[in-house]
C-alpha atoms as a PDB file:
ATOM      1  CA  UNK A   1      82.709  98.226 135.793  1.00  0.00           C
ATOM      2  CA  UNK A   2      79.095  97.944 134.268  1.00  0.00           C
ATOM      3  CA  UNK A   3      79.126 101.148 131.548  1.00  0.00           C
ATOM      4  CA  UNK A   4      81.954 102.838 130.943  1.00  0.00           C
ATOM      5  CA  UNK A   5      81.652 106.232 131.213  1.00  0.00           C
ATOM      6  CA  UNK A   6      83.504 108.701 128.677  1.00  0.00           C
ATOM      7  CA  UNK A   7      84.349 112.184 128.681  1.00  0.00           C
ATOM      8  CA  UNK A   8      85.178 113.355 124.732  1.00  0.00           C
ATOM      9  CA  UNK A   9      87.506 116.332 124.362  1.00  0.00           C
ATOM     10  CA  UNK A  10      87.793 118.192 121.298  1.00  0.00           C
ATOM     11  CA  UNK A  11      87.533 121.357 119.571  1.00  0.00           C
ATOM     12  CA  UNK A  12      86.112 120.506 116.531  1.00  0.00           C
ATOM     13  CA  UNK A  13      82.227 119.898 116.659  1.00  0.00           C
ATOM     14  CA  UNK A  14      82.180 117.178 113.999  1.00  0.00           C
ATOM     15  CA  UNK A  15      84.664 115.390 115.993  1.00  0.00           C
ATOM     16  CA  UNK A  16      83.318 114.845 118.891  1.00  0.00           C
ATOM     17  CA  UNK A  17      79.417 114.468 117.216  1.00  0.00           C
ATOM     18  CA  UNK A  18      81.306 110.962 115.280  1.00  0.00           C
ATOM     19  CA  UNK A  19      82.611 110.142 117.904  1.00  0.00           C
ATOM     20  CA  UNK A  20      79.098 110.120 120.364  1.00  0.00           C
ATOM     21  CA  UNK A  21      77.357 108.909 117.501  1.00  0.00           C
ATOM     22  CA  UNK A  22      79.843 105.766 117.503  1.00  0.00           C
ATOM     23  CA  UNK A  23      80.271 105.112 120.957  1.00  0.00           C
ATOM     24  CA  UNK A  24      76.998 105.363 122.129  1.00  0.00           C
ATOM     25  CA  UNK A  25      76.400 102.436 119.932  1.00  0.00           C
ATOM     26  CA  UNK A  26      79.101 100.217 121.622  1.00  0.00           C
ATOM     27  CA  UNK A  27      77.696  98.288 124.498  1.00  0.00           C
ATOM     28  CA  UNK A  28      78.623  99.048 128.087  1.00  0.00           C
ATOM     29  CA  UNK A  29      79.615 102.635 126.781  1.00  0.00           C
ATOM     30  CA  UNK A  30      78.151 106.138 127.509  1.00  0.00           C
ATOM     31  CA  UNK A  31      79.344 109.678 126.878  1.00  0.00           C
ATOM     32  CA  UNK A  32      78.424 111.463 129.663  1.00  0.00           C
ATOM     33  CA  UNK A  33      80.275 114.952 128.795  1.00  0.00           C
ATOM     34  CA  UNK A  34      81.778 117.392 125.862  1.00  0.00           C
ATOM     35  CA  UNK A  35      84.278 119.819 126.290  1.00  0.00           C
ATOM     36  CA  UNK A  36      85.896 121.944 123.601  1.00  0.00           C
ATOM     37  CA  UNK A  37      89.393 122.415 125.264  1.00  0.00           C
ATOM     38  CA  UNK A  38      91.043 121.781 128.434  1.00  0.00           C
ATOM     39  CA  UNK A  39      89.888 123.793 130.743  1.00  0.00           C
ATOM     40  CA  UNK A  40      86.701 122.936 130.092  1.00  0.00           C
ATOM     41  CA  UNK A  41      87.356 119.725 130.030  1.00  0.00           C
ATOM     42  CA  UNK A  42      88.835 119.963 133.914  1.00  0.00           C
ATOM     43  CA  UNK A  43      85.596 121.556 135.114  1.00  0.00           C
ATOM     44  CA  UNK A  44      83.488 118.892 133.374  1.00  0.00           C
ATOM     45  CA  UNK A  45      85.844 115.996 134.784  1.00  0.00           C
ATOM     46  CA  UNK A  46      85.610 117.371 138.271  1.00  0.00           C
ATOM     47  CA  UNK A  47      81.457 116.994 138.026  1.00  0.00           C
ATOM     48  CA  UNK A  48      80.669 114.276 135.813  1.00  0.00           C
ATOM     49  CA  UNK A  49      83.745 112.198 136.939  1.00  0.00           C
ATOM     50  CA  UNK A  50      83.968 110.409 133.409  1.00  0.00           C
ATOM     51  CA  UNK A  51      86.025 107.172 133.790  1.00  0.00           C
ATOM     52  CA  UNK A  52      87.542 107.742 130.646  1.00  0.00           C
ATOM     53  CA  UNK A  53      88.507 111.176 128.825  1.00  0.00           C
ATOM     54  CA  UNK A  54      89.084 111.182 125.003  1.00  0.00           C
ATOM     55  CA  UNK A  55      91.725 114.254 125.100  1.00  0.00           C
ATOM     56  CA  UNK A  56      92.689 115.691 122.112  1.00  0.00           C
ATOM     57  CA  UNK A  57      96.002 117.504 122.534  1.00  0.00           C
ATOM     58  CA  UNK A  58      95.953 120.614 120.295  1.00  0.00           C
ATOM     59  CA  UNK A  59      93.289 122.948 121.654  1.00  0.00           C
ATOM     60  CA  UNK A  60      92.809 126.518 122.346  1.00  0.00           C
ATOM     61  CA  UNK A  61      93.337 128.323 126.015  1.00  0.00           C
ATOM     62  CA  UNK A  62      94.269 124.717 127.464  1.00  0.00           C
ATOM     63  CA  UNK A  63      96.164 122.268 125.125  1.00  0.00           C
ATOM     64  CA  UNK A  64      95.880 118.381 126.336  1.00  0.00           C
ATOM     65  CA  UNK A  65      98.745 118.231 128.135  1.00  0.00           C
ATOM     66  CA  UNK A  66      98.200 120.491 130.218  1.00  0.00           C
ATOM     67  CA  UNK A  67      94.656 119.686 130.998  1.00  0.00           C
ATOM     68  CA  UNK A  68      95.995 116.056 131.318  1.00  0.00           C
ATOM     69  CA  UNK A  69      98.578 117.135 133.891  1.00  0.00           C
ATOM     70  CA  UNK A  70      95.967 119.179 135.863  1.00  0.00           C
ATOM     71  CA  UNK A  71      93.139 116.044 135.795  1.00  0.00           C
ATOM     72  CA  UNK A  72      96.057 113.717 137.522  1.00  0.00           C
ATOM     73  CA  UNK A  73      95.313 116.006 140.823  1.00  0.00           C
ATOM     74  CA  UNK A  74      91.817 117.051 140.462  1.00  0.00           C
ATOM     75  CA  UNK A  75      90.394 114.094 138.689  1.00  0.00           C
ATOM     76  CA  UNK A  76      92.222 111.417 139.707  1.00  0.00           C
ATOM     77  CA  UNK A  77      89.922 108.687 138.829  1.00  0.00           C
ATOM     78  CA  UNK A  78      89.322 109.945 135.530  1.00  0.00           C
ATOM     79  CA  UNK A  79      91.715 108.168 133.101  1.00  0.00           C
ATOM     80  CA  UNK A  80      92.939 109.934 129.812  1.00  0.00           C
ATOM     81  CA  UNK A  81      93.420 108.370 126.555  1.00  0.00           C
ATOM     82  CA  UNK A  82      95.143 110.121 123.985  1.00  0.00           C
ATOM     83  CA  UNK A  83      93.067 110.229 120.824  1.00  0.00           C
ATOM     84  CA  UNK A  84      95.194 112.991 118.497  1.00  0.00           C
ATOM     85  CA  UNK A  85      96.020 113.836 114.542  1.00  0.00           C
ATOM     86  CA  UNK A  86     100.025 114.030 116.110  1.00  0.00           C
ATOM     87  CA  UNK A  87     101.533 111.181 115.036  1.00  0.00           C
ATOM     88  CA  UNK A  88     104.588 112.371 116.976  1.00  0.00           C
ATOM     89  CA  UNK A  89     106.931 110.944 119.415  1.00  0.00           C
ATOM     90  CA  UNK A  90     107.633 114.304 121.494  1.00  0.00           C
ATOM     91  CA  UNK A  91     103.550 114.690 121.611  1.00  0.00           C
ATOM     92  CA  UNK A  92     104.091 110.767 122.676  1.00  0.00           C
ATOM     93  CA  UNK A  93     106.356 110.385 125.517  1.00  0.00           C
ATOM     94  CA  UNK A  94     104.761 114.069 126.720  1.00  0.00           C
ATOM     95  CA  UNK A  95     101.421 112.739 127.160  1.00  0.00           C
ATOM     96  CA  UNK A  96     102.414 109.455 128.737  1.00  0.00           C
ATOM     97  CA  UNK A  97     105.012 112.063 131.084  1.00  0.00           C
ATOM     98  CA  UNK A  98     101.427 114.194 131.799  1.00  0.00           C
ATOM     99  CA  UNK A  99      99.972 111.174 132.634  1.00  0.00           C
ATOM    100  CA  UNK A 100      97.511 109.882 129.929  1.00  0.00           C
ATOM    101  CA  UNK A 101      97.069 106.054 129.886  1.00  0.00           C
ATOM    102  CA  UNK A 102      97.278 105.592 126.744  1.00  0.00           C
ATOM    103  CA  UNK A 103      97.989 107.230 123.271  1.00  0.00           C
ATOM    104  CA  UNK A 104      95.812 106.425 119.615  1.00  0.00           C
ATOM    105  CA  UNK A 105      96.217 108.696 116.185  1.00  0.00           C
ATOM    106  CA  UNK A 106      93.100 109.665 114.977  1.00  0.00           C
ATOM    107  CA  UNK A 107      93.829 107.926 112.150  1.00  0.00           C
ATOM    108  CA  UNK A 108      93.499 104.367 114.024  1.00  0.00           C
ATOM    109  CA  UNK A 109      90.410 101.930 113.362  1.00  0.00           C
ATOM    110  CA  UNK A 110      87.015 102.513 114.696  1.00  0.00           C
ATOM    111  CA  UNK A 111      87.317  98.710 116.270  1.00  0.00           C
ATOM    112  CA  UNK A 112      90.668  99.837 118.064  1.00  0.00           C
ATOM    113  CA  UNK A 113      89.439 103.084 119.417  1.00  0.00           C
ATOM    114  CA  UNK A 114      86.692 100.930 121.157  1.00  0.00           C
ATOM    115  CA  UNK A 115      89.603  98.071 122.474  1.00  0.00           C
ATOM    116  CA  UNK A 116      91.926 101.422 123.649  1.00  0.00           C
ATOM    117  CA  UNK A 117      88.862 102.313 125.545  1.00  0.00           C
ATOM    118  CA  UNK A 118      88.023  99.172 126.989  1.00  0.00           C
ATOM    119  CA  UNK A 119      91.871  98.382 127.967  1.00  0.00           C
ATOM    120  CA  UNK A 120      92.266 101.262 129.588  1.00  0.00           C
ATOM    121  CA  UNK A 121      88.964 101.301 131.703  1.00  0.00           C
ATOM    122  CA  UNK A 122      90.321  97.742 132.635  1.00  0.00           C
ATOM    123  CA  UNK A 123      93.391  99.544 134.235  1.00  0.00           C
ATOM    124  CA  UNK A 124      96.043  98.958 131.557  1.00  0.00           C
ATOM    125  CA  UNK A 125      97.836 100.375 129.434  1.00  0.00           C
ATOM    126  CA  UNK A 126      97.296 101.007 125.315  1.00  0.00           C
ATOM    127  CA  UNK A 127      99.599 102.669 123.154  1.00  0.00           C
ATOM    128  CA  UNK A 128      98.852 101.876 119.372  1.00  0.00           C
ATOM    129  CA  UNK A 129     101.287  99.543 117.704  1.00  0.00           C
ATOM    130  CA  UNK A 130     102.520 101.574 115.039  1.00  0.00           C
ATOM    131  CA  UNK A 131     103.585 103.752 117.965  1.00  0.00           C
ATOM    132  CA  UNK A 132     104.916 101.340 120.100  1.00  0.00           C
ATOM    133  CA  UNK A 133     108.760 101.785 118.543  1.00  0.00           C
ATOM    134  CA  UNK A 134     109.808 104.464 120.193  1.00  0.00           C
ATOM    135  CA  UNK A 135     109.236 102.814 123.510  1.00  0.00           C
ATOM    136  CA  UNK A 136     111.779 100.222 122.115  1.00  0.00           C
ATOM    137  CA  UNK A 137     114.024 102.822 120.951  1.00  0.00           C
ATOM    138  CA  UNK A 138     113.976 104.252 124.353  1.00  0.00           C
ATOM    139  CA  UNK A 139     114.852 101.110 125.902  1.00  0.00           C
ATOM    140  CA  UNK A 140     117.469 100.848 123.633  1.00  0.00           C
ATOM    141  CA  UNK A 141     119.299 103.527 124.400  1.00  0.00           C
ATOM    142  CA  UNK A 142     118.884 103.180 128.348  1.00  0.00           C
ATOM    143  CA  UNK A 143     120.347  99.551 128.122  1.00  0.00           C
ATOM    144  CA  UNK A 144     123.529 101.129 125.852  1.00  0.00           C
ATOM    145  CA  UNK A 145     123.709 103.821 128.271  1.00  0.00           C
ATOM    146  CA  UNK A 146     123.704 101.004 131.232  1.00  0.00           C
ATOM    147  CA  UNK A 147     125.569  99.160 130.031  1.00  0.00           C
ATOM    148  CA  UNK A 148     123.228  95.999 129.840  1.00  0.00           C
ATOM    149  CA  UNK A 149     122.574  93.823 127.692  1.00  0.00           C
ATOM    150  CA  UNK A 150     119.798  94.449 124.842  1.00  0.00           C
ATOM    151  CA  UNK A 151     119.492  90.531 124.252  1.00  0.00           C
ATOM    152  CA  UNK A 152     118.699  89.142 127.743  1.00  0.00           C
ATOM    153  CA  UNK A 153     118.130  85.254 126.924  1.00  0.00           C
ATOM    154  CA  UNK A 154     117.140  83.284 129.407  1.00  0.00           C
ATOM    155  CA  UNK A 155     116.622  86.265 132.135  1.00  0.00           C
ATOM    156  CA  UNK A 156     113.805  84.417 133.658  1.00  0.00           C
ATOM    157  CA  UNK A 157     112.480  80.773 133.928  1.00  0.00           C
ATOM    158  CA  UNK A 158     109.061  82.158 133.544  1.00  0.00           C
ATOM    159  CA  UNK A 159     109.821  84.173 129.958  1.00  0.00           C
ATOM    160  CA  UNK A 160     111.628  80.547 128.635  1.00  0.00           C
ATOM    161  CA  UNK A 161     108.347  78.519 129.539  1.00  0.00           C
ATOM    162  CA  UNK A 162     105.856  81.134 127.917  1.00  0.00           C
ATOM    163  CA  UNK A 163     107.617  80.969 124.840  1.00  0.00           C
ATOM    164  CA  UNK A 164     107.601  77.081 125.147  1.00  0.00           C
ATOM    165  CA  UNK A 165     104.102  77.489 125.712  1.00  0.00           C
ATOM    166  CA  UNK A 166     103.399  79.437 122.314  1.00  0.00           C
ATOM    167  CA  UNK A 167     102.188  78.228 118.537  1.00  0.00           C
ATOM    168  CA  UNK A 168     104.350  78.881 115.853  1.00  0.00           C
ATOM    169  CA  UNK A 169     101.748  80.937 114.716  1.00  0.00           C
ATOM    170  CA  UNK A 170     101.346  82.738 118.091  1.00  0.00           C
ATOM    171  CA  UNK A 171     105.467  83.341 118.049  1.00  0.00           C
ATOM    172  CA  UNK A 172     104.829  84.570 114.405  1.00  0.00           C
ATOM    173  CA  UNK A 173     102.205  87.514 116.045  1.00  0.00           C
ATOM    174  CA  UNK A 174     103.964  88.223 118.778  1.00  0.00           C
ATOM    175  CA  UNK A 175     107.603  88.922 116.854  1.00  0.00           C
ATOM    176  CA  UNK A 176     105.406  91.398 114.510  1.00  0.00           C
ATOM    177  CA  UNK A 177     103.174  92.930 117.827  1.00  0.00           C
ATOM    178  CA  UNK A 178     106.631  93.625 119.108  1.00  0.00           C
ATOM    179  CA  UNK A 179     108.009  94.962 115.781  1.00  0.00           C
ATOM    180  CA  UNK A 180     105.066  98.151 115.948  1.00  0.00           C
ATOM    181  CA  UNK A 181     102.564  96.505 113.474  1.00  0.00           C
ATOM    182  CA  UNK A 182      98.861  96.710 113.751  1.00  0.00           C
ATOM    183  CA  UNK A 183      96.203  93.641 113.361  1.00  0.00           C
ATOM    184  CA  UNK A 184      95.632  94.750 109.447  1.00  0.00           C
ATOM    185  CA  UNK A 185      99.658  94.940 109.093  1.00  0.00           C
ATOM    186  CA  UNK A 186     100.191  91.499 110.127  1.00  0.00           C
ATOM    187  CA  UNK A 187      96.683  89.952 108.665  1.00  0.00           C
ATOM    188  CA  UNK A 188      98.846  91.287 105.642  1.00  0.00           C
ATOM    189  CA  UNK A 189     101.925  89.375 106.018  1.00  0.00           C
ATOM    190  CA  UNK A 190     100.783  86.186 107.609  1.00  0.00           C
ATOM    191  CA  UNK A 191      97.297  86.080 104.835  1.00  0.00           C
ATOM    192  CA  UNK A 192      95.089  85.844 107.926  1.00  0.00           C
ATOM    193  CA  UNK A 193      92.491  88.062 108.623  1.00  0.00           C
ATOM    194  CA  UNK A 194      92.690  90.973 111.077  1.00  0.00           C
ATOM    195  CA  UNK A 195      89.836  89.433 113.215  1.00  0.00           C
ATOM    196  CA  UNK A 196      91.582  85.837 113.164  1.00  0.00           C
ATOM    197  CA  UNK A 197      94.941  88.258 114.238  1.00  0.00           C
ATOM    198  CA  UNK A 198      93.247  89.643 117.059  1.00  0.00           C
ATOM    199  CA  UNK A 199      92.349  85.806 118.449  1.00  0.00           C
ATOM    200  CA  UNK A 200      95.645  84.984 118.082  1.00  0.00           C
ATOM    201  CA  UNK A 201      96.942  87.929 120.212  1.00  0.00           C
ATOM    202  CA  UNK A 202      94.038  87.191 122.935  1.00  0.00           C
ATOM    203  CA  UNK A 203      95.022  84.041 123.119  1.00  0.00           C
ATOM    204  CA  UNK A 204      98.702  85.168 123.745  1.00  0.00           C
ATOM    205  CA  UNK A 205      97.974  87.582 126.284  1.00  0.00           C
ATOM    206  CA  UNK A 206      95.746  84.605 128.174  1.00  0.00           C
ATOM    207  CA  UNK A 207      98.916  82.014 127.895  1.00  0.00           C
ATOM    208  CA  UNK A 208     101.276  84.629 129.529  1.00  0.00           C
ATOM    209  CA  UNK A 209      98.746  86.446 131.840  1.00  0.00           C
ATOM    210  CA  UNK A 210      99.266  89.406 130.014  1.00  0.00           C
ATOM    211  CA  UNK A 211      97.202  92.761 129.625  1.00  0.00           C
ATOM    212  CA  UNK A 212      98.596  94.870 127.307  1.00  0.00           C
ATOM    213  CA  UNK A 213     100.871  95.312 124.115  1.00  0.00           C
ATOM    214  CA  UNK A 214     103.479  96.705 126.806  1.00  0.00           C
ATOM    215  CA  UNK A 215     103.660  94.044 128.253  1.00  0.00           C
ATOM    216  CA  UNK A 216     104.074  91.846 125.331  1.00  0.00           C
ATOM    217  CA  UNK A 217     106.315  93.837 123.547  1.00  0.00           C
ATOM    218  CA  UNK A 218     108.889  93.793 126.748  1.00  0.00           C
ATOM    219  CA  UNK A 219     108.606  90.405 126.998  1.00  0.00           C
ATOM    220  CA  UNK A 220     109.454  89.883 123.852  1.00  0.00           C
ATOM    221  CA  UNK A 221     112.701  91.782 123.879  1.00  0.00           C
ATOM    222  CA  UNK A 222     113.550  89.908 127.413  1.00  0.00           C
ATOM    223  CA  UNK A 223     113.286  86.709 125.538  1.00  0.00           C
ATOM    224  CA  UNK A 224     115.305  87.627 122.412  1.00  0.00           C
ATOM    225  CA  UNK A 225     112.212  87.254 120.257  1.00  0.00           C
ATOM    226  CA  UNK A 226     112.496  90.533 118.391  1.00  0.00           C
ATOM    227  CA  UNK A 227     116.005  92.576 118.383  1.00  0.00           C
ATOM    228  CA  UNK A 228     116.776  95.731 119.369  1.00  0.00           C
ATOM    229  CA  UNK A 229     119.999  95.981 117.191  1.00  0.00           C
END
């Protein structure tokens, strides 16, 4: 994909002029469309066919989720992201339900907004970390509910070599990815910078030929590396 091309959704004005104002600075980015709720935002998708939408969730005549469930059908190559003031789990699991591919609080980093972006484009997955706990909780309670395991040690060959395979350090990152903390919380603990954080965390996701904090986060509760318990 040469330029990325975004869709923001808001109702508030200001929002939505920070947020061109940013992005059109970031290369291999353009916002190509503004829409004020969601039904707007459905008519815009359907012409401008934005590769990524920005979708706010509370909004007047259409809310997000709605809008969100409606662009699955009509705009099915437009991908949502989740950029909201609701730090919230129902808001959470009923975007991801709608659809969205991802889900950031407004309150996120101007460096992570641009990585949810980019992730996303790329086909993945991004939920921010903070976030990323209720997905565990979840989990949780299916495996209790199953009857499985929550410690699976050893499930796969493949999960006992890519921890073999890991630094200290990068064990160190991955235990607090898994755990819901960001690249600033962690910086913090370990007395690294966020920036040398992130390197460590690409260079994870390159060793186990993974794309997303998902992904890293289940593999590290299939390898016992964080606990559920």
């Amino acid at each position: 994909m040469d330029t990325i091309r975004i869709m923001l959704v808001d109702d508030h004005d200001i929002v939505r002029t920070g947020l061109r104002s940013y992005l059109q600075t970031q290369p291999g980015m353009e916002v190509v469309a503004e829409a004020r709720d969601g039904e707007e935002a459905v008519r815009l998708a359907k012409e401008t066919q934005p590769n990524i939408i920005l979708m706010d969730i509370t909004m007047p005549n259409m809310d997000g989720l709605e809008a969100t469930r409606q662009l699955k059908s009509l705009a099915p190559e437009s991908l949502v992201l989740a950029l909201t003031v609701h730090e919230d789990k129902q808001y959470f699991m009923e975007m991801l339900a709608a659809g969205a591919s991802g889900y950031l609080t407004k309150q996120a980093a101007a460096d992570e907004l641009v990585a949810a972006i980019r992730a996303v484009a790329n086909g993945n997955v991004y939920l921010q970390p903070a976030l990323a706990r209720w997905l565990l909780d979840d989990y949780q309670r299916l495996a209790r509910k199953n009857g499985e395991p929550l410690h699976i040690h050893n499930e796969k060959a493949e999960d006992v070599v890519g921890l073999d395979i890991l630094t200290a350090r990068e064990r160190q990152v991955l235990e607090l990815v898994g755990q819901g903390s960001n690249n600033d919380e962690i910086g913090k603990k370990l007395e690294l910078s966020p920036k040398t954080i992130a390197r460590h965390r690409e260079r994870i996701m390159n060793k186990l030929n993974m794309h997303s904090r998902t992904e890293l986060v289940k593999f590290a509760i299939r390898t016992g590396l964080i606990s559920l318990e």
